[in-house]
N, C-alpha and C. Protein backbone atom coordinates (compact mmCIF):
# COMPACT_ATOMS: atom_id res chain seq x y z
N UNK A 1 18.23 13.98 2.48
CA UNK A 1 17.62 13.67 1.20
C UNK A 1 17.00 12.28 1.24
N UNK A 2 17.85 11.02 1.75
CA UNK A 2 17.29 9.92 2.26
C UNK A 2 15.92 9.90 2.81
N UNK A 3 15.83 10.85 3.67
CA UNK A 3 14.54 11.28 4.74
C UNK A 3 13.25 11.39 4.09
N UNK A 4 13.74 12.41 3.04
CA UNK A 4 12.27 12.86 2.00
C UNK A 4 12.38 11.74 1.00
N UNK A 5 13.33 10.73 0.83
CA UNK A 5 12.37 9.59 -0.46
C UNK A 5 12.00 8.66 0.48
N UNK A 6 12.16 8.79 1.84
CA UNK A 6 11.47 7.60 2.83
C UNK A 6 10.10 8.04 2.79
N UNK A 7 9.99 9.52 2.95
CA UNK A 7 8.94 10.12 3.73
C UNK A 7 7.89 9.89 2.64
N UNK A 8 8.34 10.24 1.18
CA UNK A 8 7.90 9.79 -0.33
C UNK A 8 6.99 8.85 -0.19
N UNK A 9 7.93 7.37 -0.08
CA UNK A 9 7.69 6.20 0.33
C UNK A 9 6.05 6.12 1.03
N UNK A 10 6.73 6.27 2.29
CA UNK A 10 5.34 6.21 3.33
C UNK A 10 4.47 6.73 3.40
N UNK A 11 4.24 8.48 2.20
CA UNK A 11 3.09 9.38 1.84
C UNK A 11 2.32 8.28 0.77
N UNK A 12 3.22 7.69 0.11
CA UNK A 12 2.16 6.57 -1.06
C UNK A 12 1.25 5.68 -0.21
N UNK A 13 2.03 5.43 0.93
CA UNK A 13 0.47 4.25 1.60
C UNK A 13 -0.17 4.60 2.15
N UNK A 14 0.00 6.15 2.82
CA UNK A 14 -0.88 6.86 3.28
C UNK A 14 -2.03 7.28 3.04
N UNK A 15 -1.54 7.91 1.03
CA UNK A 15 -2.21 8.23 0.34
C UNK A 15 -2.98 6.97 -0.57
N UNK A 16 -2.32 5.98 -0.87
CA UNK A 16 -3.20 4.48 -0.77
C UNK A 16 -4.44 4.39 0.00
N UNK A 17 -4.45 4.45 1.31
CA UNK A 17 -5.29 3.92 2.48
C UNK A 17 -6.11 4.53 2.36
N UNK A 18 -6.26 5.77 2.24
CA UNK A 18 -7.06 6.90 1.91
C UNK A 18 -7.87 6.61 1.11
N UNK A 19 -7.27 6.60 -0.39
CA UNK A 19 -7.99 6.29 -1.57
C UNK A 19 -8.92 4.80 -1.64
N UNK A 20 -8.24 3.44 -1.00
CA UNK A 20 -8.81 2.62 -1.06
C UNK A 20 -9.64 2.83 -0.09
N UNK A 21 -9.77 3.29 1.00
CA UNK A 21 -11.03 3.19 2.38
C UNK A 21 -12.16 3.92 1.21
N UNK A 22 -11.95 4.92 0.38
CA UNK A 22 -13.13 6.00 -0.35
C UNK A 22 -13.33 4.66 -1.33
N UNK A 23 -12.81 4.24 -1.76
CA UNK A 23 -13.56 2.91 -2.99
C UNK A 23 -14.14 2.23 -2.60
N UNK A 24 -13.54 1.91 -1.22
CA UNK A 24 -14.51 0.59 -0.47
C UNK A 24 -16.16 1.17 -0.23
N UNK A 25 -16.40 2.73 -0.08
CA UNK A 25 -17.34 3.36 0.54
C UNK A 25 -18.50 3.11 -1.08
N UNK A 26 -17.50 2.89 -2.07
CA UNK A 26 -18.03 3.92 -3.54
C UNK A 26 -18.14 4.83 -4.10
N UNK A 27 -16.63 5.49 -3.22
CA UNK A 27 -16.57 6.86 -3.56
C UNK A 27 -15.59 7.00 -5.22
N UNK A 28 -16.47 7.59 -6.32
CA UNK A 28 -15.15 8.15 -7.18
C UNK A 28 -14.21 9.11 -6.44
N UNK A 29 -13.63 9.85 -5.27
CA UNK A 29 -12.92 10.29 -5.29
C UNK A 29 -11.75 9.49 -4.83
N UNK A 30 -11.78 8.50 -4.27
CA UNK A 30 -11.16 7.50 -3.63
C UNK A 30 -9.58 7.19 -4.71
N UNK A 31 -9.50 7.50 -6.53
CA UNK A 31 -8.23 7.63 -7.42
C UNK A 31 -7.85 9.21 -7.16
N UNK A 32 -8.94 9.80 -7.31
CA UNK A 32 -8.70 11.26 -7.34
C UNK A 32 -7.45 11.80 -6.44
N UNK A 33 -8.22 11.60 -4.87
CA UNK A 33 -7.71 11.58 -4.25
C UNK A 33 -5.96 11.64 -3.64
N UNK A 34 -6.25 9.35 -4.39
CA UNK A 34 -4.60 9.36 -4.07
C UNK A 34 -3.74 9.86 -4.93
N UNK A 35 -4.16 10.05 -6.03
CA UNK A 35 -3.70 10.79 -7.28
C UNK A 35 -2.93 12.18 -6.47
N UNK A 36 -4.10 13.44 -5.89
CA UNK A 36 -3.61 14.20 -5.89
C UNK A 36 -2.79 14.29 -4.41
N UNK A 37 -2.81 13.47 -3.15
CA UNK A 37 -1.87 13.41 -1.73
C UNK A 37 -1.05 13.10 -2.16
N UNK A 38 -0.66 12.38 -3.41
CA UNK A 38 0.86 11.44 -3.58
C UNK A 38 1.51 12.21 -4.43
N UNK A 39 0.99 12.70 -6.08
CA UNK A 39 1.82 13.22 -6.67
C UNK A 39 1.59 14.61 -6.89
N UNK A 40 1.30 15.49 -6.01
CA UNK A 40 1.45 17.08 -5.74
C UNK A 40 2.68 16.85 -5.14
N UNK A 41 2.86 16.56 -3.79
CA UNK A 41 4.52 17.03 -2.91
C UNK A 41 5.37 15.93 -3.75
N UNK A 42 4.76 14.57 -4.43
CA UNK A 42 6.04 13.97 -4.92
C UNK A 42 6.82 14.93 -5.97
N UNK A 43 6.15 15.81 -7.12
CA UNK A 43 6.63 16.30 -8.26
C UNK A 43 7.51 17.25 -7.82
N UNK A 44 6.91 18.02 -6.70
CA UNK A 44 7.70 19.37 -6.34
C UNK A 44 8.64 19.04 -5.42
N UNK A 45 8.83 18.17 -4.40
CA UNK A 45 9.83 17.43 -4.33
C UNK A 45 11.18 16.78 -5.32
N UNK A 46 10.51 15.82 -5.81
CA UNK A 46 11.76 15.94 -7.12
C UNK A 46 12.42 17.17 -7.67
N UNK A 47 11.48 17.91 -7.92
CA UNK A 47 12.07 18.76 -8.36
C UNK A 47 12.85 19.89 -7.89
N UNK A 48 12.67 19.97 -6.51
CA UNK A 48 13.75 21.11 -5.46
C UNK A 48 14.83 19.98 -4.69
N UNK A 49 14.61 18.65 -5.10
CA UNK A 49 15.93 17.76 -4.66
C UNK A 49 16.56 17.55 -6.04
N UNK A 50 16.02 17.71 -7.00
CA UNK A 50 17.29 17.68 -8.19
C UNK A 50 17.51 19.20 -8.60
N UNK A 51 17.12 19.85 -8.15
CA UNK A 51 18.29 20.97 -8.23
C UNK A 51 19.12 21.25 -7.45
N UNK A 52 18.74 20.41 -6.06
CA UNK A 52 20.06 20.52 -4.71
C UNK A 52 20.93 19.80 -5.33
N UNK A 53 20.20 18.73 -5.86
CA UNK A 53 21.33 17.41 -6.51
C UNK A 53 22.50 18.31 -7.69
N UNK A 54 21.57 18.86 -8.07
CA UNK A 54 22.76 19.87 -9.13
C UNK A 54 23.77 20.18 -8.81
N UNK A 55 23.40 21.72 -7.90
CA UNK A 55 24.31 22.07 -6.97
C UNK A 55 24.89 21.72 -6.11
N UNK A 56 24.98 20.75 -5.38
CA UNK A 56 25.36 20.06 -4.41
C UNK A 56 26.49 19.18 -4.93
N UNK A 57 26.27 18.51 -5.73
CA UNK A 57 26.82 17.10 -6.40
C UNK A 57 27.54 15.77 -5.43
N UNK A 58 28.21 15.52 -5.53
CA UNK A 58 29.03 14.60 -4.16
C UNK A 58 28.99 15.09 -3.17
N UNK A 59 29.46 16.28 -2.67
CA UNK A 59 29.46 16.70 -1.28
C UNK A 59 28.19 16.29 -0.81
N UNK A 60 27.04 16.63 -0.59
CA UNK A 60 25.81 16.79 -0.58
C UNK A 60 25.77 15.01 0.28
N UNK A 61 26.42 13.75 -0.68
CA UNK A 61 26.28 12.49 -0.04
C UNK A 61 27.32 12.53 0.67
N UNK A 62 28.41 13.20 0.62
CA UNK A 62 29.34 12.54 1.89
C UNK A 62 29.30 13.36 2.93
N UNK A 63 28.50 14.41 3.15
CA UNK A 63 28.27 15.15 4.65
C UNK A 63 26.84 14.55 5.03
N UNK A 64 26.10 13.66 4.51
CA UNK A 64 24.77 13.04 5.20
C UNK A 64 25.60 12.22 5.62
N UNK A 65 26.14 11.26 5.11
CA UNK A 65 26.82 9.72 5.72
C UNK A 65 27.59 10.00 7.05
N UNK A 66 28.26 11.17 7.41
CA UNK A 66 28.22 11.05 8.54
C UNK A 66 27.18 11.70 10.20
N UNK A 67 27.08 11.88 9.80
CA UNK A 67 25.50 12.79 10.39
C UNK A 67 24.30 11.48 11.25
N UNK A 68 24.56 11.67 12.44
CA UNK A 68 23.27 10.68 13.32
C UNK A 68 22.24 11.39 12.68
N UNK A 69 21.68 12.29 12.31
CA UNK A 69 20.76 12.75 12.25
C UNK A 69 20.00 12.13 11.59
N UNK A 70 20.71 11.66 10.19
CA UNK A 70 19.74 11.22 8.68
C UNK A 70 19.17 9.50 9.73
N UNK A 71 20.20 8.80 10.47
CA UNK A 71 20.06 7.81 11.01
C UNK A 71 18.09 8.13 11.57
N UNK A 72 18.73 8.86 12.74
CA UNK A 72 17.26 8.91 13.65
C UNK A 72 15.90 9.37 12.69
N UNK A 73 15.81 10.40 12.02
CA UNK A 73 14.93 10.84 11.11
C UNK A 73 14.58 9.61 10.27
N UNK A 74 14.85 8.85 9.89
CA UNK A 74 14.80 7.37 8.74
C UNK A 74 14.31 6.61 10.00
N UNK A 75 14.67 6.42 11.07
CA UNK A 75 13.91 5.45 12.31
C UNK A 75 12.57 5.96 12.27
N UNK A 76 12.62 7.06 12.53
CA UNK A 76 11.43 7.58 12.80
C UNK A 76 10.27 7.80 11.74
N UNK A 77 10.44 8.14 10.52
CA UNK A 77 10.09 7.56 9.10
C UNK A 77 9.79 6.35 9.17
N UNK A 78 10.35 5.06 9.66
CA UNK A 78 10.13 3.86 9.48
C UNK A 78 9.34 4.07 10.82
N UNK A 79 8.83 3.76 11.98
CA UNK A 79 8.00 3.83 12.62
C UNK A 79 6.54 4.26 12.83
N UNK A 80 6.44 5.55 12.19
CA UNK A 80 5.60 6.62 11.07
C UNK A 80 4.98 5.55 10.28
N UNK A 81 5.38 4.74 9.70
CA UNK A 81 5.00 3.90 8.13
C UNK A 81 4.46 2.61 9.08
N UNK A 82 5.53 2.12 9.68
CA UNK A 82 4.65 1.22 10.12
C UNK A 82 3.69 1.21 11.09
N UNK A 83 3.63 2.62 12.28
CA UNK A 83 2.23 2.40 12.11
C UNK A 83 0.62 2.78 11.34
N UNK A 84 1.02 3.44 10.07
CA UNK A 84 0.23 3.54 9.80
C UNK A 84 -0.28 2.10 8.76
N UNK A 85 0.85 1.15 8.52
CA UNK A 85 0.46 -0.31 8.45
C UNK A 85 -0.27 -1.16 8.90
N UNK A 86 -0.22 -0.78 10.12
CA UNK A 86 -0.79 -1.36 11.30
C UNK A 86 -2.15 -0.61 11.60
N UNK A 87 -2.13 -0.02 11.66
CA UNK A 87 -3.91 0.78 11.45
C UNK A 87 -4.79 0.10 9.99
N UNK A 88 -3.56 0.29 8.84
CA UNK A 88 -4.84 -0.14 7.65
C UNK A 88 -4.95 -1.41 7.68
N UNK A 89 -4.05 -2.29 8.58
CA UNK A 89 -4.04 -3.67 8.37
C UNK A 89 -5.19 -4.14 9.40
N UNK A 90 -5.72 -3.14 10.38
CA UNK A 90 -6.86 -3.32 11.27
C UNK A 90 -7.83 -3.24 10.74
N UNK A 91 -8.14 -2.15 9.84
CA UNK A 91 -9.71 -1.64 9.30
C UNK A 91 -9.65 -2.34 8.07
N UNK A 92 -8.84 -2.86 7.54
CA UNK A 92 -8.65 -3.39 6.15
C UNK A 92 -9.05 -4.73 5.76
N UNK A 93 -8.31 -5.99 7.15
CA UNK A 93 -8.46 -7.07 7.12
C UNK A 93 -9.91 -7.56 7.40
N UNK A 94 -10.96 -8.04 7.43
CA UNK A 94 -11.74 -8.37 8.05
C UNK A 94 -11.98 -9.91 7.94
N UNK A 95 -11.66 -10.86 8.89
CA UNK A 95 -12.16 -11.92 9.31
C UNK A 95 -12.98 -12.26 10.52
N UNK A 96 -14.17 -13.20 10.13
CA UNK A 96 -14.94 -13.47 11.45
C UNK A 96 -15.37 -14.74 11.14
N UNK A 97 -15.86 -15.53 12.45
CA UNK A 97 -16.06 -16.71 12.17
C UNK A 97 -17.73 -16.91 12.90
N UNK A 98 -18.33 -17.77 12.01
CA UNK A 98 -19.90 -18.09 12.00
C UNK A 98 -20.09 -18.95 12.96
N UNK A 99 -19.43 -19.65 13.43
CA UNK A 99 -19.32 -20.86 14.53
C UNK A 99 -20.19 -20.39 15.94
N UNK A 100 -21.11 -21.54 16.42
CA UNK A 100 -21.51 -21.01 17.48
C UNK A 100 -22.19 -22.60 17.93
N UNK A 101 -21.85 -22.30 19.60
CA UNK A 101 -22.18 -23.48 20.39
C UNK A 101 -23.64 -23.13 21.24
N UNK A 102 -24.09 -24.06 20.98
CA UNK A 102 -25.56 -24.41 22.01
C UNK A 102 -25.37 -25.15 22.67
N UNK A 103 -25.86 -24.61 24.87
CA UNK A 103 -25.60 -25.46 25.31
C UNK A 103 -26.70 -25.21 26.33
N UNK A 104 -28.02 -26.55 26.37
CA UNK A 104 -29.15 -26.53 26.48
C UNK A 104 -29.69 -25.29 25.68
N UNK A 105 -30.81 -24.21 26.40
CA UNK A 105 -31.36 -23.72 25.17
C UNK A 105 -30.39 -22.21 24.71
N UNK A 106 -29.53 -22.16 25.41
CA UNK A 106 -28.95 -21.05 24.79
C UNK A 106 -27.85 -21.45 23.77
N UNK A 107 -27.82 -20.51 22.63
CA UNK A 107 -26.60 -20.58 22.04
C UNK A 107 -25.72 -19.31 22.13
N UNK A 108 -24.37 -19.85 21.76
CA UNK A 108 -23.23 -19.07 21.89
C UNK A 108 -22.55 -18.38 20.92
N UNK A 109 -22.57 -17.71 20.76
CA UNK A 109 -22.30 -17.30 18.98
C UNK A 109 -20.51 -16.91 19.39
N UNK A 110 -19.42 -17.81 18.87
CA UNK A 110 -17.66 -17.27 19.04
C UNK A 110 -17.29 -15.94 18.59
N UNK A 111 -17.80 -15.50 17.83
CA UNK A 111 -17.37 -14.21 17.30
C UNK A 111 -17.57 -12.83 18.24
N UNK A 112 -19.28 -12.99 18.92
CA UNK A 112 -19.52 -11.91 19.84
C UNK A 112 -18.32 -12.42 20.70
N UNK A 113 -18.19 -13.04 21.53
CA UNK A 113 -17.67 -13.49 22.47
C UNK A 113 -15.87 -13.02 22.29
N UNK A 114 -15.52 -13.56 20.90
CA UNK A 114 -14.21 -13.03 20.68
C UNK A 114 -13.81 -11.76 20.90
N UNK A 115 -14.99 -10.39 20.16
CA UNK A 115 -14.78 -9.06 19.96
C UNK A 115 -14.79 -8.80 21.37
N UNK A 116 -15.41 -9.53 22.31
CA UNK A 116 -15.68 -8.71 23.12
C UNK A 116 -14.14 -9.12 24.26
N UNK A 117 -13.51 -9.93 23.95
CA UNK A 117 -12.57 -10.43 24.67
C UNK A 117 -11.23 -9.68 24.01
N UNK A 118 -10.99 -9.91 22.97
CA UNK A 118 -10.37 -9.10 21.91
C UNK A 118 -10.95 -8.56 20.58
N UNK A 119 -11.23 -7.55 20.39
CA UNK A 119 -11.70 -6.93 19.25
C UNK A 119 -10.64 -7.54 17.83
N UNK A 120 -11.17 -7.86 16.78
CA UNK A 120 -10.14 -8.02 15.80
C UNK A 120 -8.90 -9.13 15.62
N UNK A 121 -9.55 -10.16 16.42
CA UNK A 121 -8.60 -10.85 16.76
C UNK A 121 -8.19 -12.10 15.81
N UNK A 122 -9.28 -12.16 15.36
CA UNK A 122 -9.08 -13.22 14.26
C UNK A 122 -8.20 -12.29 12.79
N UNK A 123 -8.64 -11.18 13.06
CA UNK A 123 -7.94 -10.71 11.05
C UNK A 123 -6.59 -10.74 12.37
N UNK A 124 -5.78 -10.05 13.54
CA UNK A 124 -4.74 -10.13 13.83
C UNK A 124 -3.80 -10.82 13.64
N UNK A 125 -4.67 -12.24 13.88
CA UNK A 125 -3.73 -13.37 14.06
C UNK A 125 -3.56 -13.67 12.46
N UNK A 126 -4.60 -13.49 11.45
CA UNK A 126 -3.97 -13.58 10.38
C UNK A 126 -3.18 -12.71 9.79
N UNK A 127 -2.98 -11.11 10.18
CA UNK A 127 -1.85 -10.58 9.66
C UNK A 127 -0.54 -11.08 10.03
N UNK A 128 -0.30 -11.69 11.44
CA UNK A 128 0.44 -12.26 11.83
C UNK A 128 1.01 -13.63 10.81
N UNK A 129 0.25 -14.25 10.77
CA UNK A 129 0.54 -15.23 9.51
C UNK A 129 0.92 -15.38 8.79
N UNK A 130 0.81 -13.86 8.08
CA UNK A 130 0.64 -13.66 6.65
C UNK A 130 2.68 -13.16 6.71
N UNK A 131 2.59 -12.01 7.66
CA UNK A 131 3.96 -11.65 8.08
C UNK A 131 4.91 -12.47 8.15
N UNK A 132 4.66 -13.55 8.90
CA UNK A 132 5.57 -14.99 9.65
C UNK A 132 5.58 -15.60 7.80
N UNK A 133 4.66 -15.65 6.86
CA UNK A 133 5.02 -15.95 5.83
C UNK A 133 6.22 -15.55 4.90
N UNK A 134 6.07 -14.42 5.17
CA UNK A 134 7.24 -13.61 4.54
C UNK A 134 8.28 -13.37 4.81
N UNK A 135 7.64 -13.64 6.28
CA UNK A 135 9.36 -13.89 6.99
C UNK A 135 10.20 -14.97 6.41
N UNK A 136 9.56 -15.72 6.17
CA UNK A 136 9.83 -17.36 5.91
C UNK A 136 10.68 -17.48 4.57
N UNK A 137 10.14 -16.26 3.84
CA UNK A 137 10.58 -16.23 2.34
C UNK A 137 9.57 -16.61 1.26
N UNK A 138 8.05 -16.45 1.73
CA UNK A 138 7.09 -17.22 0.73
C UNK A 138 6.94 -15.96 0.23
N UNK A 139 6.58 -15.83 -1.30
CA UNK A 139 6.72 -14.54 -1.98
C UNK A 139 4.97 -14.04 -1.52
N UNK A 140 5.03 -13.10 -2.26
CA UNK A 140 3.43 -12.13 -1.94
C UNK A 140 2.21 -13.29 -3.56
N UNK A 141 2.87 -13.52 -4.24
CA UNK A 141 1.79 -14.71 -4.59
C UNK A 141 1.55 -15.35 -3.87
N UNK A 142 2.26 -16.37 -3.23
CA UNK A 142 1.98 -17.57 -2.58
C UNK A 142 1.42 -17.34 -1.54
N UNK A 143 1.14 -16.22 -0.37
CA UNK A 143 0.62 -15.71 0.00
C UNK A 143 -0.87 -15.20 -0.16
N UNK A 144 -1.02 -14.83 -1.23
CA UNK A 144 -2.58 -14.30 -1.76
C UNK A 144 -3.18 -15.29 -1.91
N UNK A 145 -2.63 -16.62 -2.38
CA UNK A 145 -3.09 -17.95 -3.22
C UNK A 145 -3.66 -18.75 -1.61
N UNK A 146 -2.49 -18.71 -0.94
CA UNK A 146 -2.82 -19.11 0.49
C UNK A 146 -4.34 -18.69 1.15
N UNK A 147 -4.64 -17.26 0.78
CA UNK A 147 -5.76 -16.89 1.56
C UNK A 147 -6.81 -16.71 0.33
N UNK A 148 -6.83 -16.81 -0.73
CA UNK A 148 -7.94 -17.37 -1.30
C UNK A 148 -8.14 -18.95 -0.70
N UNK A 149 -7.06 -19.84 -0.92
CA UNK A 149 -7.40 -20.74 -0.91
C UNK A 149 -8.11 -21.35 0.72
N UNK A 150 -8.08 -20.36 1.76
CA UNK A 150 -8.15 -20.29 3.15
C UNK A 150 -9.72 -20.13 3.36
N UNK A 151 -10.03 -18.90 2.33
CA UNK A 151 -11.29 -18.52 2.33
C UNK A 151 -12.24 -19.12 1.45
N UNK A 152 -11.92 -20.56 0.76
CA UNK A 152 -12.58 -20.48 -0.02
C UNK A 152 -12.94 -22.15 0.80
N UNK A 153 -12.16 -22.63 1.75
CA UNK A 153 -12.48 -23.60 2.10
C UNK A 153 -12.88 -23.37 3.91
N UNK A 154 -12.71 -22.10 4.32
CA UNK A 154 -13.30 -21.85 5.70
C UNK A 154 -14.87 -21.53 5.27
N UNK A 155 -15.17 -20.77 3.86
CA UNK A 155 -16.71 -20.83 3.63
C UNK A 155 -17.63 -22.03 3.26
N UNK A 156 -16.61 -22.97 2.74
CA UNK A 156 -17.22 -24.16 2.45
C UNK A 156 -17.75 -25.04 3.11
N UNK A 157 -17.38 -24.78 4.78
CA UNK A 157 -16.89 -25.68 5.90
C UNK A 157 -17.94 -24.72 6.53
N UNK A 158 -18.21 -23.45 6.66
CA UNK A 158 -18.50 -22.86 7.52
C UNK A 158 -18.17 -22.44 8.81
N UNK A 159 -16.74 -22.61 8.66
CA UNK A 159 -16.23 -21.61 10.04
C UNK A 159 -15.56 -20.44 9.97
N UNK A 160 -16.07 -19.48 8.51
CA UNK A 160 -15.27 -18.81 8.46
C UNK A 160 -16.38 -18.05 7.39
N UNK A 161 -16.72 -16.47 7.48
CA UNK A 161 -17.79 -15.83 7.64
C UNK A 161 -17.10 -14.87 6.16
């Protein structure tokens, strides 16, 4: 039962990613959408786990608790989720930087040069950041405030696109 409100869980960002990639495009279906991936199996779900819940009552939690099974299935749920974190946090993030060196008559533009060394490397290192933030204990404001305030002075400066 654990399994399916994980699985719950990780169908919402699924069905998130979805919907926001179609808004970014200008798609109206982009609410529609997550509207209908998330709460079709969420409703009918609830509703064939609270009638197990009925019938079942206590027993139902004390024969999962001992069971490897619910363990590995919830790993694997959590692995599932995060990578599909890790995918929207690729196509999602976008940072690049405008910076470029001339040396005699050619110039060098950092960004080709980056993609082509590592693709994505600049939004990486800032998901990384952003993570190591939270690790830290800085809440998800202080965080957002951080990268406005990141972007609003890498455009000012111009090293940051």
């Amino acid at each position: 039962m654990l399994i399916i409100i994980g699985a719950i869980c990780h169908l919402r960002y699924i069905a998130s990613g979805i919907g926001i990639s179609l808004c970014q495009q200008g798609s109206p279906l982009g609410p529609i959408l997550f509207l209908l991936i998330f709460n079709i199996p969420h409703i009918i779900i609830r509703y064939f786990l609270t009638m197990i819940g009925y019938k079942s009552g206590t027993s139902l939690v004390e024969g999962a608790r001992g069971g490897a099974i619910l363990q590995k299935l919830s790993k694997g749920a959590t692995i599932i989720g995060l990578m599909v974190i890790g995918g929207m946090s690729a196509s999602m993030v976008a940072l690049s930087t405008p910076l470029a060196m001339t040396i005699g008559e050619t110039t060098f533009e950092m960004q080709s040069y980056l993609d082509q060394i590592f693709p994505f490397l600049l939004s990486l290192l800032y998901v990384f950041l952003m993570f190591g933030c939270l690790k830290k204990g800085m809440k998800a404001t202080g965080i957002l405030l951080m990268t406005i305030a990141i972007a609003l002075v890498g455009a000012f400066f111009g090293f940051l696109a």
